[in-house]
Protein backbone atom coordinates (compact mmCIF):
# COMPACT_ATOMS: atom_id res chain seq x y z
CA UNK A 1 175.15 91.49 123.63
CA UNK A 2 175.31 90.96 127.48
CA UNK A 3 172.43 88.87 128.70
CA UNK A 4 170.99 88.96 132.11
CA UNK A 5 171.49 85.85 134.72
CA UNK A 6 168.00 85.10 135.20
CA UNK A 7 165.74 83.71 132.21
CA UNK A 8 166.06 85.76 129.24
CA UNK A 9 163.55 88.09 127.62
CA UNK A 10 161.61 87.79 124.50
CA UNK A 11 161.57 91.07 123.94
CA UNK A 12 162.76 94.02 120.88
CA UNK A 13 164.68 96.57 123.00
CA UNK A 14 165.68 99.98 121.45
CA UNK A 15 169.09 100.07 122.55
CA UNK A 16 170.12 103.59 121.75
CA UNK A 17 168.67 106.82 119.95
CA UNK A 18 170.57 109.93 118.44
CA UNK A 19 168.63 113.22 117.62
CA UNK A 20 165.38 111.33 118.62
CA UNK A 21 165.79 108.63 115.96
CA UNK A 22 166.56 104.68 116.78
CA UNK A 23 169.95 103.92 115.37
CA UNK A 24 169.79 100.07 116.66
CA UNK A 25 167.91 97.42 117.73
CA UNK A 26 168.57 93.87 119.90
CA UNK A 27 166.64 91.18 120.64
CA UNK A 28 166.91 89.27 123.44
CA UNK A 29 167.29 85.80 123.39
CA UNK A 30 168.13 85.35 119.99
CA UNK A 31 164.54 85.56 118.73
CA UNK A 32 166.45 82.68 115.86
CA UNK A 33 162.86 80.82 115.98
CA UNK A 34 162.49 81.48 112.28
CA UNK A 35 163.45 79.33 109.29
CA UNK A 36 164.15 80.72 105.46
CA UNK A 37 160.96 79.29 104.80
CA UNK A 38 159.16 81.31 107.30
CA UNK A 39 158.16 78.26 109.35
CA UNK A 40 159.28 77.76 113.00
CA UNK A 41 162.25 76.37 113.21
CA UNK A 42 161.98 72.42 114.54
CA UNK A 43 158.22 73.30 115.32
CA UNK A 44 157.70 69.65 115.92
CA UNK A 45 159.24 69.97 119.37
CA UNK A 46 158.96 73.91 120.07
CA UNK A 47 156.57 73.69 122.82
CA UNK A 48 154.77 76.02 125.94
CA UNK A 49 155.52 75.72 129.42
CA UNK A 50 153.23 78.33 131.66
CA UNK A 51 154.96 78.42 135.56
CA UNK A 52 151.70 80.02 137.27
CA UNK A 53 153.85 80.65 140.61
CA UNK A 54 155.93 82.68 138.66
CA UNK A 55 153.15 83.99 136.41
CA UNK A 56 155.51 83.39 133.12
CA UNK A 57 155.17 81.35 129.78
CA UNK A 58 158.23 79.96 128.80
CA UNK A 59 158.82 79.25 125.31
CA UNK A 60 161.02 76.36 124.17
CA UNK A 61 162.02 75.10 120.95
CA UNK A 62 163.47 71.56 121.40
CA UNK A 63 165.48 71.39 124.83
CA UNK A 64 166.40 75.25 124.62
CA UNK A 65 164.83 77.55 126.54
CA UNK A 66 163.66 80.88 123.57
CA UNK A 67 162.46 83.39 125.93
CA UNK A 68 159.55 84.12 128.21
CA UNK A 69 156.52 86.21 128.33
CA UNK A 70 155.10 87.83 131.74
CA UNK A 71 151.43 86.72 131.92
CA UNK A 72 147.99 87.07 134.06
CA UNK A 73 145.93 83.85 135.53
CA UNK A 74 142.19 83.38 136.60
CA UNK A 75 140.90 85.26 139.00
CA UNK A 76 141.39 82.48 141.53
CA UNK A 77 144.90 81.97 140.45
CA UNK A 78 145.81 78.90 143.25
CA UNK A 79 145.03 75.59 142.42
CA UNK A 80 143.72 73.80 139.67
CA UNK A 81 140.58 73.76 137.65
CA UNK A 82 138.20 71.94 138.79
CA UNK A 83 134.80 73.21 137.01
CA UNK A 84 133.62 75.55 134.94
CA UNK A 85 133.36 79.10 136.73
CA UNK A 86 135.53 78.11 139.54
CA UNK A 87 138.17 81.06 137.93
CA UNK A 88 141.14 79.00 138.09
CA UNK A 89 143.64 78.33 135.08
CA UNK A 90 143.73 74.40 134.49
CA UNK A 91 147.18 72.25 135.76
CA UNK A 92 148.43 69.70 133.42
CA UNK A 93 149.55 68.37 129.41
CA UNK A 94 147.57 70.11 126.58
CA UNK A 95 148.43 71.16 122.86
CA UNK A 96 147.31 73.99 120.89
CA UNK A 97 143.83 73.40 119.38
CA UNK A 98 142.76 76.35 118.08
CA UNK A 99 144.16 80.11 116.56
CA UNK A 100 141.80 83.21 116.68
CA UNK A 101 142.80 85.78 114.67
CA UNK A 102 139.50 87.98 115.41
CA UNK A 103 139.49 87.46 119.34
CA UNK A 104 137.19 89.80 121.32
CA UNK A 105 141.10 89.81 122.99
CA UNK A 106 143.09 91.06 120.10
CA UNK A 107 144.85 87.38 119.56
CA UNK A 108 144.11 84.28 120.85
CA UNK A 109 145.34 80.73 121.03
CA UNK A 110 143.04 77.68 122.10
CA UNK A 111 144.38 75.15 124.62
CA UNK A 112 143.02 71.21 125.27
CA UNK A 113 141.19 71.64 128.70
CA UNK A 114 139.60 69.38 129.55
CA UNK A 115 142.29 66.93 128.95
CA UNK A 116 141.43 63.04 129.52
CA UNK A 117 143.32 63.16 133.28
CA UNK A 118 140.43 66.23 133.83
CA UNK A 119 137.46 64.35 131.94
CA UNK A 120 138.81 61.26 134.52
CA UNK A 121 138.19 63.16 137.84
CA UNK A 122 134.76 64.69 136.46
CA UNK A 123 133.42 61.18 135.86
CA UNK A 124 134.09 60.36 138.82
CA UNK A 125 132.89 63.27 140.42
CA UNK A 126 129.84 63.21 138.85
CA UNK A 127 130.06 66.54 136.50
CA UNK A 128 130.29 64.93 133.09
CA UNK A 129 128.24 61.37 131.89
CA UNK A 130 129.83 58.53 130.39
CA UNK A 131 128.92 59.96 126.83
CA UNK A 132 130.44 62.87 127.26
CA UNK A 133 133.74 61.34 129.03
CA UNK A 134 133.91 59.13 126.06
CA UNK A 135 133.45 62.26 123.52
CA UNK A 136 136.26 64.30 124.66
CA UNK A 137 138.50 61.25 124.99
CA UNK A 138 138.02 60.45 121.04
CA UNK A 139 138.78 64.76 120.58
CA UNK A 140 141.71 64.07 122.68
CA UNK A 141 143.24 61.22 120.78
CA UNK A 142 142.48 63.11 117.57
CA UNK A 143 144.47 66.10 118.45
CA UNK A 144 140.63 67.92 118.30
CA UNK A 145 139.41 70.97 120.78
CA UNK A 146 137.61 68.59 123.65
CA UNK A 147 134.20 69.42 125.09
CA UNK A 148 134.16 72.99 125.90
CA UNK A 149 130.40 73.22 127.31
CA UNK A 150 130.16 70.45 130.44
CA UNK A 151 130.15 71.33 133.89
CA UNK A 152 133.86 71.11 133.80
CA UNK A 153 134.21 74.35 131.68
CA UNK A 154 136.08 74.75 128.63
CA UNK A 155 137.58 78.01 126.21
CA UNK A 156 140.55 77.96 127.92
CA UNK A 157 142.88 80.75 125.72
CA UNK A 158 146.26 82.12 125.58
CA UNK A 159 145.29 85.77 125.02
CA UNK A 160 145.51 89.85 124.75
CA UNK A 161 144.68 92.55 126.94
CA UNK A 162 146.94 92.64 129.58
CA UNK A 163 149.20 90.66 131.93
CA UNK A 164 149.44 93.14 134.88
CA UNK A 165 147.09 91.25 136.98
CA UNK A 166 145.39 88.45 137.59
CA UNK A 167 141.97 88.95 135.86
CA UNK A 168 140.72 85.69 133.63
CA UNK A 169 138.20 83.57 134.13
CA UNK A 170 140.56 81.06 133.62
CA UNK A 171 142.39 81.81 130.44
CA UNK A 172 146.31 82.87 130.59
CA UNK A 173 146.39 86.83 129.23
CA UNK A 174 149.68 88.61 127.82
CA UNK A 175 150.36 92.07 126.48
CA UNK A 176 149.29 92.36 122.93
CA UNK A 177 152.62 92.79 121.36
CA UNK A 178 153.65 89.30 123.51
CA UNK A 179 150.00 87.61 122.38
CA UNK A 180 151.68 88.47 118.90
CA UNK A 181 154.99 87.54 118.97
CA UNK A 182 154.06 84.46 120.45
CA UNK A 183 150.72 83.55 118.04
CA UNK A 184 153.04 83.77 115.07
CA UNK A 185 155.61 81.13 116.77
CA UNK A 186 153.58 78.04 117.47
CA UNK A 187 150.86 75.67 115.06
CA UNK A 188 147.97 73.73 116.13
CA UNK A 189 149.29 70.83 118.03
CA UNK A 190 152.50 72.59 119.59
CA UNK A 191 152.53 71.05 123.33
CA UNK A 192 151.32 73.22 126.00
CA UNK A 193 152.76 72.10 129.89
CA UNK A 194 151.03 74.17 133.01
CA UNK A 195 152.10 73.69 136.14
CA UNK A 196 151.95 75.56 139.69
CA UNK A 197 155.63 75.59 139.80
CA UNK A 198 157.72 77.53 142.66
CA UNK A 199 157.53 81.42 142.16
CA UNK A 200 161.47 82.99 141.97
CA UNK A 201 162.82 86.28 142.66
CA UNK A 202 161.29 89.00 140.71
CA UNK A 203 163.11 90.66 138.04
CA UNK A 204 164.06 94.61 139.80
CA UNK A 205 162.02 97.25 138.75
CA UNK A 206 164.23 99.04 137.20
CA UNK A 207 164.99 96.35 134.90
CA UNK A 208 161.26 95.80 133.93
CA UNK A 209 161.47 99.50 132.60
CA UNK A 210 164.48 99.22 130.94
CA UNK A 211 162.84 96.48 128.98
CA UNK A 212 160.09 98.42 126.59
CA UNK A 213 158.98 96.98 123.35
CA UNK A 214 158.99 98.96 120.44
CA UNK A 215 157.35 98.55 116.85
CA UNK A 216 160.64 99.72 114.69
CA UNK A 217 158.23 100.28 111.86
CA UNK A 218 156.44 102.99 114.32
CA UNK A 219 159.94 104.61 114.41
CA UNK A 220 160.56 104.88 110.95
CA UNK A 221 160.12 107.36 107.95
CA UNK A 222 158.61 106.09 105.01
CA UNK A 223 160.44 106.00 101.43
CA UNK A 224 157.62 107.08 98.69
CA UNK A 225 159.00 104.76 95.91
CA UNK A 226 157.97 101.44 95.70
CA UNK A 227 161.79 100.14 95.48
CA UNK A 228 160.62 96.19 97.02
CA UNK A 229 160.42 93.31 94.52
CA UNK A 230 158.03 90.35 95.79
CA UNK A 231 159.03 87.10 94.15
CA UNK A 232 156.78 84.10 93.81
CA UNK A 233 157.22 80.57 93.01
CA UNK A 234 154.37 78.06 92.26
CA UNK A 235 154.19 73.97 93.01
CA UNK A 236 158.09 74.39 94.24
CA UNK A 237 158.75 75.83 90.85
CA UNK A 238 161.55 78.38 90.01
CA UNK A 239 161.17 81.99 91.76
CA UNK A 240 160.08 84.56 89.78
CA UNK A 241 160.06 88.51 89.60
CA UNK A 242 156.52 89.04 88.29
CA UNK A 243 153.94 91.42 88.80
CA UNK A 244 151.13 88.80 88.75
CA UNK A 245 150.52 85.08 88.49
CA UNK A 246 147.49 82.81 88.03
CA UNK A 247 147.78 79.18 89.67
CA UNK A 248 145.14 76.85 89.49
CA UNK A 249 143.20 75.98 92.88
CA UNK A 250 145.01 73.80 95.46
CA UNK A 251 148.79 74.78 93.46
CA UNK A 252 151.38 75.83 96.15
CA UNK A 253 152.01 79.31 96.01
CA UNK A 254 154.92 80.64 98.16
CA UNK A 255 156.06 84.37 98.22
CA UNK A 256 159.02 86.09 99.55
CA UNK A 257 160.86 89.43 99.68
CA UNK A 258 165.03 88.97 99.64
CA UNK A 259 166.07 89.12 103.03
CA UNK A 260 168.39 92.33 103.82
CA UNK A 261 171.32 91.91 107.20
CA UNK A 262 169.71 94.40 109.33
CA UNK A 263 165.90 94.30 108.54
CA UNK A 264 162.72 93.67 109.91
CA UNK A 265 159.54 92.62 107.54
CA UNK A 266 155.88 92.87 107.58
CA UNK A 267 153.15 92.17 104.69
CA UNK A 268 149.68 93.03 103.81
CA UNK A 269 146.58 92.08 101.73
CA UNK A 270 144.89 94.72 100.28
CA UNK A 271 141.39 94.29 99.42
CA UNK A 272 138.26 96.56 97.18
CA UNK A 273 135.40 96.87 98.38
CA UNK A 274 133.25 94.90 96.78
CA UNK A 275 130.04 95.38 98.61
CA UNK A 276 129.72 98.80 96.55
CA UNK A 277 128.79 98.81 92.50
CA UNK A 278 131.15 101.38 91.01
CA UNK A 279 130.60 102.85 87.68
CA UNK A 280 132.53 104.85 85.16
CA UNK A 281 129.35 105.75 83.13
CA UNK A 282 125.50 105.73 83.96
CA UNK A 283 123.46 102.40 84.86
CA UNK A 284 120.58 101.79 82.32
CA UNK A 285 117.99 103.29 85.26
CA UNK A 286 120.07 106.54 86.08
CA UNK A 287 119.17 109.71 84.31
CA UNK A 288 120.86 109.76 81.18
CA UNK A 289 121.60 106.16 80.67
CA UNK A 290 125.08 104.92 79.62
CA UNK A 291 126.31 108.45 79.76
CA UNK A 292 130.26 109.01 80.75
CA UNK A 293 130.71 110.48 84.20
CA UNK A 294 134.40 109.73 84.56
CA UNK A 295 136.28 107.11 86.14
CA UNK A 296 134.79 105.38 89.45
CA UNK A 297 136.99 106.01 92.82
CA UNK A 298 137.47 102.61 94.06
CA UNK A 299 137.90 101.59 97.71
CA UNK A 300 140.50 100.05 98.73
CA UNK A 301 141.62 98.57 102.60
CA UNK A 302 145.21 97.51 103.89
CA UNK A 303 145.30 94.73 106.22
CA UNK A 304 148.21 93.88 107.92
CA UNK A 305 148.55 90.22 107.88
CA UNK A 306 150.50 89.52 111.42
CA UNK A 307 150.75 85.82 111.15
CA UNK A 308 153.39 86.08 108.86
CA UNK A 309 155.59 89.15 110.37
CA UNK A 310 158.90 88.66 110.59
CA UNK A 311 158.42 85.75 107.89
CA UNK A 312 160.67 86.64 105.01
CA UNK A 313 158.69 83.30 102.41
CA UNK A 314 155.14 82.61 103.35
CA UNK A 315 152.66 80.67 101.89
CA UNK A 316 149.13 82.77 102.45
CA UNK A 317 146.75 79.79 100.94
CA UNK A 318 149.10 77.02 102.40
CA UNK A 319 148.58 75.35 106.42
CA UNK A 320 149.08 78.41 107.93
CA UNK A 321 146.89 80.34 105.56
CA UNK A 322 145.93 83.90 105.69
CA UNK A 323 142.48 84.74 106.97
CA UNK A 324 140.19 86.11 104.72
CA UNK A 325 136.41 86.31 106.40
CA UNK A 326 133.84 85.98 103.09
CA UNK A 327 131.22 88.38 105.28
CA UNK A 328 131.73 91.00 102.49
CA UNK A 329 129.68 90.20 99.86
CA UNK A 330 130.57 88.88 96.64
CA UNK A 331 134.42 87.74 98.83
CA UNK A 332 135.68 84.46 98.01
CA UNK A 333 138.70 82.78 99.83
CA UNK A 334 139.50 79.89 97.46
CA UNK A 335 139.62 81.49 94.22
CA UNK A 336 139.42 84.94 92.40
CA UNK A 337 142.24 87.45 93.16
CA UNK A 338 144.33 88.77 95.68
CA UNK A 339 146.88 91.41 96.36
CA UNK A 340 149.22 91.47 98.69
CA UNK A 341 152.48 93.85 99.85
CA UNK A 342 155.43 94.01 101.53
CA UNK A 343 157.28 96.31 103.96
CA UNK A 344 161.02 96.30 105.62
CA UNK A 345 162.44 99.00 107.72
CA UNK A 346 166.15 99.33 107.49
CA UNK A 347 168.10 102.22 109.61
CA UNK A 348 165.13 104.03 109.98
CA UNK A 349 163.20 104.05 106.95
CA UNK A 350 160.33 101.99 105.34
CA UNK A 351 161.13 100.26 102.33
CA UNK A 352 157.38 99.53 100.24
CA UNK A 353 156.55 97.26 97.33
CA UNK A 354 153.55 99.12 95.43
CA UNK A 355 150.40 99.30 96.98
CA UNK A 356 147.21 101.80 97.43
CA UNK A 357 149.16 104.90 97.42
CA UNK A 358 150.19 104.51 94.01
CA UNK A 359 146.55 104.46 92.73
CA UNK A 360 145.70 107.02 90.24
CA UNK A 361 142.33 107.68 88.44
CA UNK A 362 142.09 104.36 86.71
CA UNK A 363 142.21 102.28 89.87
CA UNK A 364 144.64 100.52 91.47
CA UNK A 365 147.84 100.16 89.86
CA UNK A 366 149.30 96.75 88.34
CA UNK A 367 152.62 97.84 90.23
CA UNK A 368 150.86 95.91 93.40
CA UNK A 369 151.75 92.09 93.15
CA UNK A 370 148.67 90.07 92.62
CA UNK A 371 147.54 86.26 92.64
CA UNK A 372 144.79 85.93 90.39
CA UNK A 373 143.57 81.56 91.82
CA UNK A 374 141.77 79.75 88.56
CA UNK A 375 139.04 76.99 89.59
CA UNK A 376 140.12 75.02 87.14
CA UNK A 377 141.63 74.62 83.32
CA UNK A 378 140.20 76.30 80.10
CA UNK A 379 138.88 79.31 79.36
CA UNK A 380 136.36 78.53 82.46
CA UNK A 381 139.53 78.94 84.75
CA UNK A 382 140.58 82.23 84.20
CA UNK A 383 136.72 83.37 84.42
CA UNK A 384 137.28 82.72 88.14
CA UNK A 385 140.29 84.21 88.31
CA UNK A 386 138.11 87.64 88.34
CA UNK A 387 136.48 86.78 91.52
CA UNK A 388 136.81 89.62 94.31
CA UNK A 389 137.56 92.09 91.50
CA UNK A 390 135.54 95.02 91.80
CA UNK A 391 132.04 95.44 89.88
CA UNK A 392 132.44 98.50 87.76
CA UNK A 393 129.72 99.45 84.97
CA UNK A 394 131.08 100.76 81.57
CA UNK A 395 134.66 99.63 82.39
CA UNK A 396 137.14 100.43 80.08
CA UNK A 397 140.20 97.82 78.26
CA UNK A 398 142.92 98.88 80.90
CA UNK A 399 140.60 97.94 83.75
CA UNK A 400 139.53 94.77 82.85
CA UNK A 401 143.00 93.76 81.53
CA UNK A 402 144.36 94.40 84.91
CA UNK A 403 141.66 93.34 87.23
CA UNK A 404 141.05 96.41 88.45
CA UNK A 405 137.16 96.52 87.62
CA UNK A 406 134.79 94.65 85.15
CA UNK A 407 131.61 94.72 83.83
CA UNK A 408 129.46 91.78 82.12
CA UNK A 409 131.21 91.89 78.96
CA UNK A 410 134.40 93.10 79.74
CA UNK A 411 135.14 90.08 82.21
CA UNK A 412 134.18 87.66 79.48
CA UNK A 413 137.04 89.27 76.70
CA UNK A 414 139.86 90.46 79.25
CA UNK A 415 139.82 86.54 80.41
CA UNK A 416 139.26 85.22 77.63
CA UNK A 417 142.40 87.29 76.33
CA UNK A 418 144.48 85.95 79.30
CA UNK A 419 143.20 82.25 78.16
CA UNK A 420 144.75 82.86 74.71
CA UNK A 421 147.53 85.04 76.23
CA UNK A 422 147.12 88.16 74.49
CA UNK A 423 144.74 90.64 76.36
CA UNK A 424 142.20 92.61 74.60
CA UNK A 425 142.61 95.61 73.23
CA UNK A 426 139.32 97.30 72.64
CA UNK A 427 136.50 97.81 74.91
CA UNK A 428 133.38 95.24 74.24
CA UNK A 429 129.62 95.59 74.62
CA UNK A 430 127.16 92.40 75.19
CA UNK A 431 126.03 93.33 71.03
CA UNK A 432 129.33 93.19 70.28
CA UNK A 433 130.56 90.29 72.11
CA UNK A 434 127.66 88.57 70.46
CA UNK A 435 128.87 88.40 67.07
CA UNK A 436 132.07 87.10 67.98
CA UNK A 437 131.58 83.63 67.71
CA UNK A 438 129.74 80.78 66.32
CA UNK A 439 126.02 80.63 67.87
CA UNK A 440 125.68 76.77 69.59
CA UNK A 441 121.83 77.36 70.76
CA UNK A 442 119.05 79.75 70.95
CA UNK A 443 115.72 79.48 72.95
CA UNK A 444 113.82 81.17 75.30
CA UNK A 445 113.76 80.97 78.92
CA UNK A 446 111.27 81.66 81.43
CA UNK A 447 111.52 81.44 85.04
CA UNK A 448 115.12 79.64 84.57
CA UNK A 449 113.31 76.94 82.48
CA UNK A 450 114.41 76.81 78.58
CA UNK A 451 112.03 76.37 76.29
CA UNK A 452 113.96 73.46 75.02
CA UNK A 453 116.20 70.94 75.95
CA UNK A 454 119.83 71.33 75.33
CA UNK A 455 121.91 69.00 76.20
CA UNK A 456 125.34 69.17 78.23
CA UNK A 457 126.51 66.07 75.89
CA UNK A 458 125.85 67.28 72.95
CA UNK A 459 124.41 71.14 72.32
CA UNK A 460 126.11 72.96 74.98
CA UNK A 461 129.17 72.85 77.65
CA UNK A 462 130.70 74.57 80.34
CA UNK A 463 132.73 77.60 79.44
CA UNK A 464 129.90 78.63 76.67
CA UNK A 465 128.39 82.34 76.50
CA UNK A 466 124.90 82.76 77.03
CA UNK A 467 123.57 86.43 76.26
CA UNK A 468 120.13 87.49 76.93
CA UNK A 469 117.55 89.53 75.25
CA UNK A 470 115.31 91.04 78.02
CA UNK A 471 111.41 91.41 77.37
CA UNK A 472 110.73 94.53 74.93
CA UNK A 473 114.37 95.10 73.60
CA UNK A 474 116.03 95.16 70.45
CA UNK A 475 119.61 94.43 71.70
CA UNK A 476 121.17 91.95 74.22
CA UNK A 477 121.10 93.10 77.28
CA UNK A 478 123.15 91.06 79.76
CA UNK A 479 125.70 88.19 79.38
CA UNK A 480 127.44 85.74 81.12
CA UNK A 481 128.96 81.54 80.92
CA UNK A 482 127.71 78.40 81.55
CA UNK A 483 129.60 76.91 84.62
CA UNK A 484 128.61 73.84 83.93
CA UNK A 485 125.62 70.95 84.76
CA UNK A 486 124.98 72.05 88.22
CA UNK A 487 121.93 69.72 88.96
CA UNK A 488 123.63 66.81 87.14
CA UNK A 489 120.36 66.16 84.53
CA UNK A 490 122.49 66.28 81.58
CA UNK A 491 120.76 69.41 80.13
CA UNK A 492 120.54 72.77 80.73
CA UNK A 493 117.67 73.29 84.00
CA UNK A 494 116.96 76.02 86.51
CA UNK A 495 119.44 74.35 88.97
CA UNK A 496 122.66 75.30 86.39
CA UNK A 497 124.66 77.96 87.60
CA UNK A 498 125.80 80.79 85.39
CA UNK A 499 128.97 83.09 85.90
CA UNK A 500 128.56 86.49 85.35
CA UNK A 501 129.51 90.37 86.47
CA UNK A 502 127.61 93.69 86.27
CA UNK A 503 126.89 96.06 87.92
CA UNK A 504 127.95 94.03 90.94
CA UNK A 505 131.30 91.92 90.75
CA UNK A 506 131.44 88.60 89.21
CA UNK A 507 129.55 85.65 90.71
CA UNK A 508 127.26 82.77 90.88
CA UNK A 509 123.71 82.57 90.26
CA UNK A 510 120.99 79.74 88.79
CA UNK A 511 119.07 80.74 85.87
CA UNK A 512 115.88 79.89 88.41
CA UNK A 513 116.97 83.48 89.69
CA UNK A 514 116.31 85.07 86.74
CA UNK A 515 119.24 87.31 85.44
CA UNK A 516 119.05 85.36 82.52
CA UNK A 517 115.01 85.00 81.48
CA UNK A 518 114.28 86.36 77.90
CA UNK A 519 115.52 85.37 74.47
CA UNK A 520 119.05 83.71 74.82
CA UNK A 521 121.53 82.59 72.71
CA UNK A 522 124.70 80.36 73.42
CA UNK A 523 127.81 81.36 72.32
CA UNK A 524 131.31 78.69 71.88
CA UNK A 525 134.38 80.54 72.32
């Protein structure tokens, strides 16, 4: 591939189309940045340098020059920052302090201004105290974001919407697709140089519209069959072809597709919605309680996870973790479960693992590769494992086997069938549950208060059943397990959380909340 004599691109280029479909595609400068691994290649010396005469950012990884970016400045582009509101973009040595994902500006990446050189001239300027000099110094020397609310401004960002003009208020802006490429490519501490520099001949026009970029998956036709394997290995173990896989809490968990001559790659998460309660039959309160009404639609959402396109192994809980915002209710990010798929285009066409589209009227298929995260050992563990699975009243043995939806009952047997390794095989009531296994306790409770003590030590522990008997009933009504001594009192209190599902999905709650008040009895699996 020719290259040009003046700096190099970092840019995907469609070089040539037949019968209106791309049969090729170049990129400039290499775009090599990317290890196996998925991590950036010698990332501890890749590093930023933004010429504002020029109005480029210049990417380098060790000594060699990557590629550049066109970008916009401040508003008052000459000179450097002196305070906040002056609209100029800051002159000197930072690093990268911060990554926003969910940037009012599509993408965004944090830079060190003030540095200790600016926190220096405000002190002596009079804009920032002693204190605060002395604060951002101690953020500086910990690699922290500085003071970002004196008089000498702050929020300085790498970020979206546009590079044709100069239009910050002192932030550097790109085109999204650069903001992108480039937010994938550096960590939190890569070096960050500005300077005023000496502006250069500008590249001819017709050069700047040769150079479009172009999404190749955008181009492509997608292949219905799920024909993509995604392989996982756990705590650097072997890699493995599996459909599912349930590591304990803080375990290393590294996926990857096998990487095709010729290919480009991009992966999801997809998510329920578990702010809805779902239901295959009736809730005690409808009309014509516990009647069948069929099997529950479930929503489902794709999100495309771009800090790890182009990655061919990531690791989505490791450094670089995925984002997953827990404003949806009943969402966890540490544990619970989480599906996830993958996508290459190769001479035109889209090459899927499984994902929503192969839904049918059960739910989402257990084609779609899943990482069910356990809190911790036992029986307990794999409890957890069911967090972010949808609530779904009067689920049936398919559902709960393949987290797909659960009810109070059903959660308790389909993990406790993945505990012993061989999943249930007939749908469970709370009655029925309760005659499974040897009762530890009985009592009453009453405002989350037993009506006597039990003790942690000695009657009960964490992992046991405790089923409820609501006021006026004949039957358990409700059931969940004991997570454990929450308060620390040694007995079972208001304080002590319970785990339990139905009709919403599984979660926490303290017996002072009352989900469990009636005639109980405790249950050791």
């Amino acid at each position: 591939m020719e290259r040009t004599a003046s700096k190099r691109r970092l840019r995907t280029v469609a070089v040539s189309f037949a019968a209106g479909m791309a049969i090729g595609l170049v990129v400039l400068a290499g775009l090599d940045l990317f290890s196996r691994n998925g991590s950036v290649k010698g990332s501890a010396t890749t590093r930023i340098l933004i010429n504002k005469a020029e109005r480029r950012l210049y990417l380098y990884n060790g000594l060699q020059e990557v590629g550049y970016f066109q970008i916009g400045l401040g508003f008052e582009a000459r000179g450097d920052k002196l305070k906040h509101g002056d609209g100029k973009t800051p002159e000197g040595k930072y690093y990268v302090c911060a990554k926003n994902p969910n940037s009012k500006y599509y993408l965004s990446i944090g830079l060190s201004y003030p540095n200790i050189a600016d926190a220096k001239r405000g002190l002596e300027a009079g804009l920032i105290d002693s204190e605060q000099y002395s604060k951002n110094c101690d953020a500086i020397n910990a690699k922290q974001s500085p003071l970002w609310d004196t008089a000498l401004g702050g929020e300085i960002f790498i970020h979206g919407h546009g590079a044709t003009r100069d239009w910050t208020l002192g932030c550097v802006a790109m085109e999204n697709g650069d903001i992108k490429l480039l937010y994938d490519a550096v960590s939190l501490g890569t070096p960050v140089e500005i300077v005023a520099g000496q502006k250069q001949e500008e590249p001819s026009i017709a050069k700047e519209e040769s150079e479009k970029y172009i999404d190749p998956f955008a181009l492509a036709r997608i292949n219905k069959e799920a024909t993509i394997a995604i392989k996982s290995s756990v705590d650097g173990g072997p890699w493995r072809a599996v459909k599912a896989l349930y590591p304990l809490k803080g375990q290393r968990i590294r996926l990857k597709v096998d990487q095709k001559a010729g290919t480009s790659i991009r992966w999801f998460r997809i998510s329920p919605d578990t702010s809805k309660i779902y239901k295959n039959a009736n809730l005690p309160w409808d009309e014509k309680p516990y009647e069948w009404i069929g099997f529950a639609k479930i929503d489902y959402r794709r999100e495309k996870l771009d800090e790890f396109r182009g990655h061919w192994e990531i690791e989505p809980f490791g450094k670089n973790r995925m984002h997953i915002a827990e404003n949806q209710r009943y969402c966890r990010s540490d544990v619970g479960s989480f599906w996830f798929q993958a996508e290459i285009v190769k001479d035109g066409v889209i090459y899927r693992s499984a994902s929503i589209s192969d839904s049918y009227k059960r739910g989402l298929s257990p084609e779609v590769f899943r990482v069910s995260i356990r809190q911790c050992e036992g029986y307990l563990g794999y409890i957890t494992s069911f967090f972010n699975v949808p609530g779904l009243f009067g689920s049936v043995t398919y559902q709960s086997n393949n987290y797909i939806g659960v009810d109070c009952a059903d959660v308790l047997m389909a993990a406790y069938g993945r505990f012993r390794n061989k999943p249930m095989e007939e749908d469970f009531n709370v009655a029925k549950v309760v005659t499974q296994w040897r009762h530890a306790a009985e009592c009453e409770i009453m405002r989350g208060t037993p009506s006597k003590n039990l003790s942690f030590s000695g009657d009960i522990r964490a992992g046991d059943l405790i089923a409820v008997k609501y006021s006026g009933s004949r039957q358990y009504q409700h059931i969940g397990a004991l997570y454990g001594d929450t308060d620390g009192n040694g007995i079972l209190s208001s304080e002590d959380l319970v785990i339990h599902a139905g009709p919403e999905p599984l979660r926490l709650s303290s017996l002072g909340n009352g989900n469990f008040d009636g005639g109980v009895v405790i249950m050791r699996p």
